[in-house]
N, C-alpha and C. Protein backbone atom coordinates (compact mmCIF):
# COMPACT_ATOMS: atom_id res chain seq x y z
N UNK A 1 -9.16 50.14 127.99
CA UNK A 1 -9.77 50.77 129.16
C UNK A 1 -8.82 51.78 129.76
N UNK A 2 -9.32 52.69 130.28
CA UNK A 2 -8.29 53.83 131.37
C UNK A 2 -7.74 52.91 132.06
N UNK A 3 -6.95 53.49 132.73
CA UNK A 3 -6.13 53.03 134.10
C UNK A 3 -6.77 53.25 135.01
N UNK A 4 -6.73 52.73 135.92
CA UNK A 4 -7.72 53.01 137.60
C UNK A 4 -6.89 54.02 138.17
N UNK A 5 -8.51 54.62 138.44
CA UNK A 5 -7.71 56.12 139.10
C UNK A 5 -7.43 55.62 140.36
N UNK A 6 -6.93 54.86 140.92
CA UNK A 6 -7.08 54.90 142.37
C UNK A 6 -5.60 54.77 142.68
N UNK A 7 -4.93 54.99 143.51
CA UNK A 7 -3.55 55.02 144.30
C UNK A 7 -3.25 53.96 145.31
N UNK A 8 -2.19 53.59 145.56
CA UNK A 8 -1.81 52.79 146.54
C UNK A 8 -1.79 53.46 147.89
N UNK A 9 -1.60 54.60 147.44
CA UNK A 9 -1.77 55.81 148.41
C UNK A 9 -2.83 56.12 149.39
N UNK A 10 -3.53 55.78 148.35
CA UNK A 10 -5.26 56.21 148.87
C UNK A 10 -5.56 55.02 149.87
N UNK A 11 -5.23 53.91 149.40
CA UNK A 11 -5.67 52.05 149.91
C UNK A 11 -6.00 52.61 151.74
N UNK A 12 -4.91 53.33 152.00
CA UNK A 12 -5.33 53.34 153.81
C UNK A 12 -5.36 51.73 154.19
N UNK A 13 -4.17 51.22 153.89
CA UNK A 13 -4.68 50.03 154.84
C UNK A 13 -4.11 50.11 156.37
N UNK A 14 -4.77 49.89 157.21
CA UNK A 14 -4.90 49.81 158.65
C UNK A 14 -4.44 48.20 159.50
N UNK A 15 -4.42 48.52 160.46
CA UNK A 15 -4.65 47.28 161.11
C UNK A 15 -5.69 46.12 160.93
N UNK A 16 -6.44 46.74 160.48
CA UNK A 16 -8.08 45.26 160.61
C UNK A 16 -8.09 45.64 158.90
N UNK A 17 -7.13 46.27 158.30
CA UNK A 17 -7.23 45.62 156.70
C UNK A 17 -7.33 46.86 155.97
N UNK A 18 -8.05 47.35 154.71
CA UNK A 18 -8.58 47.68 154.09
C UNK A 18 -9.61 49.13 154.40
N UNK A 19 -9.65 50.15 154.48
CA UNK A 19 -10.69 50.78 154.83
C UNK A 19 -12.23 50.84 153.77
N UNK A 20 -13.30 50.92 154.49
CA UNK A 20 -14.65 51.08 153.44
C UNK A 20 -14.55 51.72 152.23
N UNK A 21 -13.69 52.90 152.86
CA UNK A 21 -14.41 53.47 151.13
C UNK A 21 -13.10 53.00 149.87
N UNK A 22 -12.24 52.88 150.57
CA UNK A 22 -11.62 52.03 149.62
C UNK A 22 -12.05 50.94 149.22
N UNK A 23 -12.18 50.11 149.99
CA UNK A 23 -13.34 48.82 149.30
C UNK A 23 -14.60 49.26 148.26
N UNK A 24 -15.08 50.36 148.96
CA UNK A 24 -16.10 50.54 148.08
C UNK A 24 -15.80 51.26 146.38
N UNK A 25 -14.63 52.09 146.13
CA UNK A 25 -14.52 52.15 145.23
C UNK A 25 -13.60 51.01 144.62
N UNK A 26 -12.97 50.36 144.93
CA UNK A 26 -12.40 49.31 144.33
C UNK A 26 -13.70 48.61 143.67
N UNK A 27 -15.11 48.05 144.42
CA UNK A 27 -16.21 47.64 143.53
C UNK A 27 -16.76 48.16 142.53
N UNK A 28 -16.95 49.52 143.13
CA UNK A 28 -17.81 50.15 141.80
C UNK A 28 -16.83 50.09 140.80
N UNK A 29 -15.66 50.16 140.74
CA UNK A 29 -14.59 49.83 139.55
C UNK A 29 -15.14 48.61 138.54
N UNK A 30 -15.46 47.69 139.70
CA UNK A 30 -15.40 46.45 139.33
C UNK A 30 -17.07 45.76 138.73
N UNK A 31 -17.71 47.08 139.25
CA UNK A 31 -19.60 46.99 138.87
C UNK A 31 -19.48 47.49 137.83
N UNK A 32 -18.35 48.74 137.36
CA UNK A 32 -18.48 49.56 136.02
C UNK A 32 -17.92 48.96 135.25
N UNK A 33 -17.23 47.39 135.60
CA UNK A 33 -16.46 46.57 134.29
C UNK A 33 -15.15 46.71 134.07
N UNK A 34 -15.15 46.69 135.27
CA UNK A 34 -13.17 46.69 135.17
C UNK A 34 -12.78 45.32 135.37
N UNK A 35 -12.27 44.64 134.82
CA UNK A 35 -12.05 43.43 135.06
C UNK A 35 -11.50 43.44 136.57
N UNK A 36 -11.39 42.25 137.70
CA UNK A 36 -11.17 41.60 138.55
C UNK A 36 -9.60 42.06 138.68
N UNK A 37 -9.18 41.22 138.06
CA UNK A 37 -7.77 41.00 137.85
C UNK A 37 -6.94 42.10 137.47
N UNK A 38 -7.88 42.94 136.32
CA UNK A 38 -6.82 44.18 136.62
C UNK A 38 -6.48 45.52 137.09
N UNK A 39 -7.90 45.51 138.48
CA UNK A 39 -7.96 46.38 139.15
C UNK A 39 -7.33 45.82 140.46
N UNK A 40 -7.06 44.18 140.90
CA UNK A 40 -5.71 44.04 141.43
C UNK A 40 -4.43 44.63 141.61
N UNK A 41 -4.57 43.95 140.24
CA UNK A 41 -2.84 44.43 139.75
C UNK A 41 -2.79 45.57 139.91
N UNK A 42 -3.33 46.83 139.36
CA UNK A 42 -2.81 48.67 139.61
C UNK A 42 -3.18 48.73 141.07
N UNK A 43 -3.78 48.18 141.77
CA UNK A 43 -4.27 48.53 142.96
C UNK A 43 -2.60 47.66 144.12
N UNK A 44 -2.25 46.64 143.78
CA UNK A 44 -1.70 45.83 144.29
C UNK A 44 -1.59 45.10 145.42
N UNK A 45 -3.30 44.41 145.23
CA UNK A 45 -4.50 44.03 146.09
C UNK A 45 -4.27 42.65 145.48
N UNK A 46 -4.86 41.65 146.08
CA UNK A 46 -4.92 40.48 145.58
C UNK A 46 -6.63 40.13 144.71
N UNK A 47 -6.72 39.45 144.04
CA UNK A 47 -7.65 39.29 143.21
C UNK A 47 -9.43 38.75 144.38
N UNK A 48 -8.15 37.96 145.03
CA UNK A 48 -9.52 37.10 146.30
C UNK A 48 -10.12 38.16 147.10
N UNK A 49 -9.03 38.94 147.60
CA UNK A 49 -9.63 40.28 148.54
C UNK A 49 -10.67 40.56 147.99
N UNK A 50 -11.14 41.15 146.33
CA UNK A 50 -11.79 41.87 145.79
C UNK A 50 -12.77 41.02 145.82
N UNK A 51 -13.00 39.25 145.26
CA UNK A 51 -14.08 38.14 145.05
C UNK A 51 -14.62 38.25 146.29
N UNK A 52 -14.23 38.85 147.67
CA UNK A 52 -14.54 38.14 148.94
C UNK A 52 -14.97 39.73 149.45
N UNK A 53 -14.79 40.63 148.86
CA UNK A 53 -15.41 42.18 149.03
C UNK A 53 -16.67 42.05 148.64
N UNK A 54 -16.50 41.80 147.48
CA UNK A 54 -18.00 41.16 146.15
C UNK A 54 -18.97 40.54 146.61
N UNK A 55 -18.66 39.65 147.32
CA UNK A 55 -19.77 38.53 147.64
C UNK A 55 -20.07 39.06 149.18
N UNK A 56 -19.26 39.53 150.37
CA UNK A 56 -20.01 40.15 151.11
C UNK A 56 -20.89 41.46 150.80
N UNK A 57 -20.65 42.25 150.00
CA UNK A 57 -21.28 43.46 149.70
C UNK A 57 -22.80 42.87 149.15
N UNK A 58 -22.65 41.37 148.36
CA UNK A 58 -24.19 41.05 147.99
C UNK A 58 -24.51 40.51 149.08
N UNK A 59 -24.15 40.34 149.50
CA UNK A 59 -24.34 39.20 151.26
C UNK A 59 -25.35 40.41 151.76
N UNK A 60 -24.50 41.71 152.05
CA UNK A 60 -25.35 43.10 152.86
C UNK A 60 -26.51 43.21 152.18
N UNK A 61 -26.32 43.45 150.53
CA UNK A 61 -27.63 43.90 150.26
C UNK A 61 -28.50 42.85 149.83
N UNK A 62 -28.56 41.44 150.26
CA UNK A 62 -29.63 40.64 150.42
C UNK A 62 -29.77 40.30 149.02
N UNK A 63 -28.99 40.48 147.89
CA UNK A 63 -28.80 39.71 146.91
C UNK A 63 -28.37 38.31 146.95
N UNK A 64 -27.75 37.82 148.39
CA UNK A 64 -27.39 36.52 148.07
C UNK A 64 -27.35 36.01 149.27
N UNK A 65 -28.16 34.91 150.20
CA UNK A 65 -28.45 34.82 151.29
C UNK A 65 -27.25 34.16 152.00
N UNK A 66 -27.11 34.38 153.05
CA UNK A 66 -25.65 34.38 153.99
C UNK A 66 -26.17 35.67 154.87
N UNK A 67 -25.05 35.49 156.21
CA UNK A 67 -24.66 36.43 156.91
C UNK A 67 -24.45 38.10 156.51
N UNK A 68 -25.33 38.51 157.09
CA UNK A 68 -24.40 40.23 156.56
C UNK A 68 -23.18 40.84 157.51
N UNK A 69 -22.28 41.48 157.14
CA UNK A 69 -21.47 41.88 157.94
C UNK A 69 -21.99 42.59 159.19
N UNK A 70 -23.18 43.16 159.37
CA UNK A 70 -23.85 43.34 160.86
C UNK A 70 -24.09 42.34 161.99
N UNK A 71 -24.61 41.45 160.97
CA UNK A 71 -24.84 39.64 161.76
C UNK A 71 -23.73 39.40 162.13
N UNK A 72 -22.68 39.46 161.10
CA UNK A 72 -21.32 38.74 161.32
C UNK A 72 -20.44 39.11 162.86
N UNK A 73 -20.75 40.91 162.99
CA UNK A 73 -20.51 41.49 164.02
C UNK A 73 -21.37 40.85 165.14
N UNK A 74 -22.60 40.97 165.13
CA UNK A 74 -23.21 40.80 166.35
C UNK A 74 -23.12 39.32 166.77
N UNK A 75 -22.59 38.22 166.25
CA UNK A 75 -22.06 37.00 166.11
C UNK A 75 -20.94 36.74 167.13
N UNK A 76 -19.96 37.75 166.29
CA UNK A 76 -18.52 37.82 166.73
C UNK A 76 -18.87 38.22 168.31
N UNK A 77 -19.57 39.37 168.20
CA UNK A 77 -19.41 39.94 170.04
C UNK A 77 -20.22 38.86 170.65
N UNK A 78 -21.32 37.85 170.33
CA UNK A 78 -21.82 37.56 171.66
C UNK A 78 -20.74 36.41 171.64
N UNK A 79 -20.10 35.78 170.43
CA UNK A 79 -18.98 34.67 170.57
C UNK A 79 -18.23 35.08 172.08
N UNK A 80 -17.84 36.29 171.78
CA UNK A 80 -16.49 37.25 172.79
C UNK A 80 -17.30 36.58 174.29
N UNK A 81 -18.59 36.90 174.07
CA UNK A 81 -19.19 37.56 175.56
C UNK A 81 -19.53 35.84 176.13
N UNK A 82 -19.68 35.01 175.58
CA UNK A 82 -19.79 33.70 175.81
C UNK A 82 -18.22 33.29 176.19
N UNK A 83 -17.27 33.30 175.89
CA UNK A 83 -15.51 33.04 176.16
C UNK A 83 -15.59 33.74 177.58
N UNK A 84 -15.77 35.12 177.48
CA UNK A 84 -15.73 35.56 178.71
C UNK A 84 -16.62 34.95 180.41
N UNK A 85 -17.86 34.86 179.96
CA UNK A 85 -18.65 34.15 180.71
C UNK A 85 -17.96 32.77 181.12
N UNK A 86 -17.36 31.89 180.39
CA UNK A 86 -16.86 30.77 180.46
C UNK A 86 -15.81 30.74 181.42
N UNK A 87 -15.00 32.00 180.87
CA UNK A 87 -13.85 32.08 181.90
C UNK A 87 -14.07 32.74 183.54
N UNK A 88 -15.43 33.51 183.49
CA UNK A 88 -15.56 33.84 184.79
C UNK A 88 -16.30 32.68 185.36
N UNK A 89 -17.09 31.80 185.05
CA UNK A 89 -17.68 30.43 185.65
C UNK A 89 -16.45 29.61 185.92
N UNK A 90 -15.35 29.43 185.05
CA UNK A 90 -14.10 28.22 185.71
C UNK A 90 -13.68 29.22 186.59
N UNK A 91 -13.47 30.64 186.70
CA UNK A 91 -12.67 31.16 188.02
C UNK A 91 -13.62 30.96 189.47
N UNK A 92 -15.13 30.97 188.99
CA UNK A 92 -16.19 30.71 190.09
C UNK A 92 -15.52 29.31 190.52
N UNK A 93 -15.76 28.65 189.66
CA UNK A 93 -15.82 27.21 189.77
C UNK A 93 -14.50 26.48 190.74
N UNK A 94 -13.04 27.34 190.64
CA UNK A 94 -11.88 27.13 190.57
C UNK A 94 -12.02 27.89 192.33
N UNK A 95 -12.69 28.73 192.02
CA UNK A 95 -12.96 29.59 194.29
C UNK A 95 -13.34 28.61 194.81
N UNK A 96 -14.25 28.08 194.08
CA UNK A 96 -15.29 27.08 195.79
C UNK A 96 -14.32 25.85 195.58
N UNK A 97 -13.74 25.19 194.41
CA UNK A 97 -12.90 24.24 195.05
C UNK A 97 -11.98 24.74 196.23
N UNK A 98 -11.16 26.21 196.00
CA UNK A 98 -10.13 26.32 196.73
C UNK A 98 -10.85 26.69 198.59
N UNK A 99 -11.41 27.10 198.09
CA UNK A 99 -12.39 27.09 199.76
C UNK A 99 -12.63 26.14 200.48
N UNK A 100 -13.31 25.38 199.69
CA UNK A 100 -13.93 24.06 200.25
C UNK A 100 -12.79 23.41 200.40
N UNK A 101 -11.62 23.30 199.79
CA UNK A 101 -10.06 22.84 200.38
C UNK A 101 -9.60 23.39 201.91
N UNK A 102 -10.07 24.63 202.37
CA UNK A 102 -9.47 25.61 203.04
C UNK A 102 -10.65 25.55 204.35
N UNK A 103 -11.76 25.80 204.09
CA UNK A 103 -12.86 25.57 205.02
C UNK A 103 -13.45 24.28 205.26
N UNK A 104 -13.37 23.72 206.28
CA UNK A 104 -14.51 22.67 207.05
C UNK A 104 -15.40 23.07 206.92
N UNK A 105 -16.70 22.16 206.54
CA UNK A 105 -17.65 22.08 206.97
C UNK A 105 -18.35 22.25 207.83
N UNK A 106 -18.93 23.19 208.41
CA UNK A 106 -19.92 23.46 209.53
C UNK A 106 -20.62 21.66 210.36
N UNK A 107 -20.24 21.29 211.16
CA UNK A 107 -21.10 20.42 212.22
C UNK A 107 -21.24 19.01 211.10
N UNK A 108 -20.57 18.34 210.25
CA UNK A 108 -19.99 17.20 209.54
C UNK A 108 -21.62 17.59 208.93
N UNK A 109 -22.24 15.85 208.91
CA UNK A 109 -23.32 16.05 207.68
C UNK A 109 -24.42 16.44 208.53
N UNK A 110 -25.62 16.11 207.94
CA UNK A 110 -26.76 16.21 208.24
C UNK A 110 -27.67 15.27 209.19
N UNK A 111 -28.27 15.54 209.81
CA UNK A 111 -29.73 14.53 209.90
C UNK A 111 -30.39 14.31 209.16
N UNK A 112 -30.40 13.30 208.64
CA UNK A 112 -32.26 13.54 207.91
C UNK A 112 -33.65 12.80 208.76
N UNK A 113 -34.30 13.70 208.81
CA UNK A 113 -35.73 13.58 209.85
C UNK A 113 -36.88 12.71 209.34
């Protein structure tokens, strides 16, 4: 087989990993029959990265049922937005104790009629 045209150069890896279109040609490498393992190695990628590229990319296109990376996103943010909510209810929660420490009660309890 050729050598993979691709560069270490090219990889762009970033902070959150990997960029798309590098992923994406690393697959089609790997759709046109490049073995797994030795588009790793010239790439100097690990073999799992690529199995776990693979199986989300069928994940997206509904070849293989699971999460798609859109779901996965819209998952992740309402996860975020639920943590957050949580933490503004214990700071609610954490005021009226400190109040109700700090303020009396208006005229003790009640009547009831």
């Amino acid at each position: 087989m050729d050598s993979v045209p691709l560069k270490l150069e090219e990889s762009g890896v970033g902070h959150r990993g990997y960029r798309p279109e590098f992923r994406r040609k690393v697959l089609d490498l790997v759709e046109a029959g490049r073995p797994i393992a030795e588009v790793a190695k010239a790439l100097g990628i690990s073999d799992q990265s690529i199995y776990t590229w693979r199986r989300q990319d069928r994940l997206d296109r509904g070849v293989e049922p699971g999460l798609t990376s859109a779901e996965k996103g819209e998952l992740a943010a309402a996860k975020r937005r639920i943590a957050e909510l949580e933490t503004e209810l214990w700071a609610m929660r954490r005021a009226i104790e400190l109040v109700r420490e700090v303020v009396p009660p208006k005229g003790g309890s009640r009547r009831s009629r």
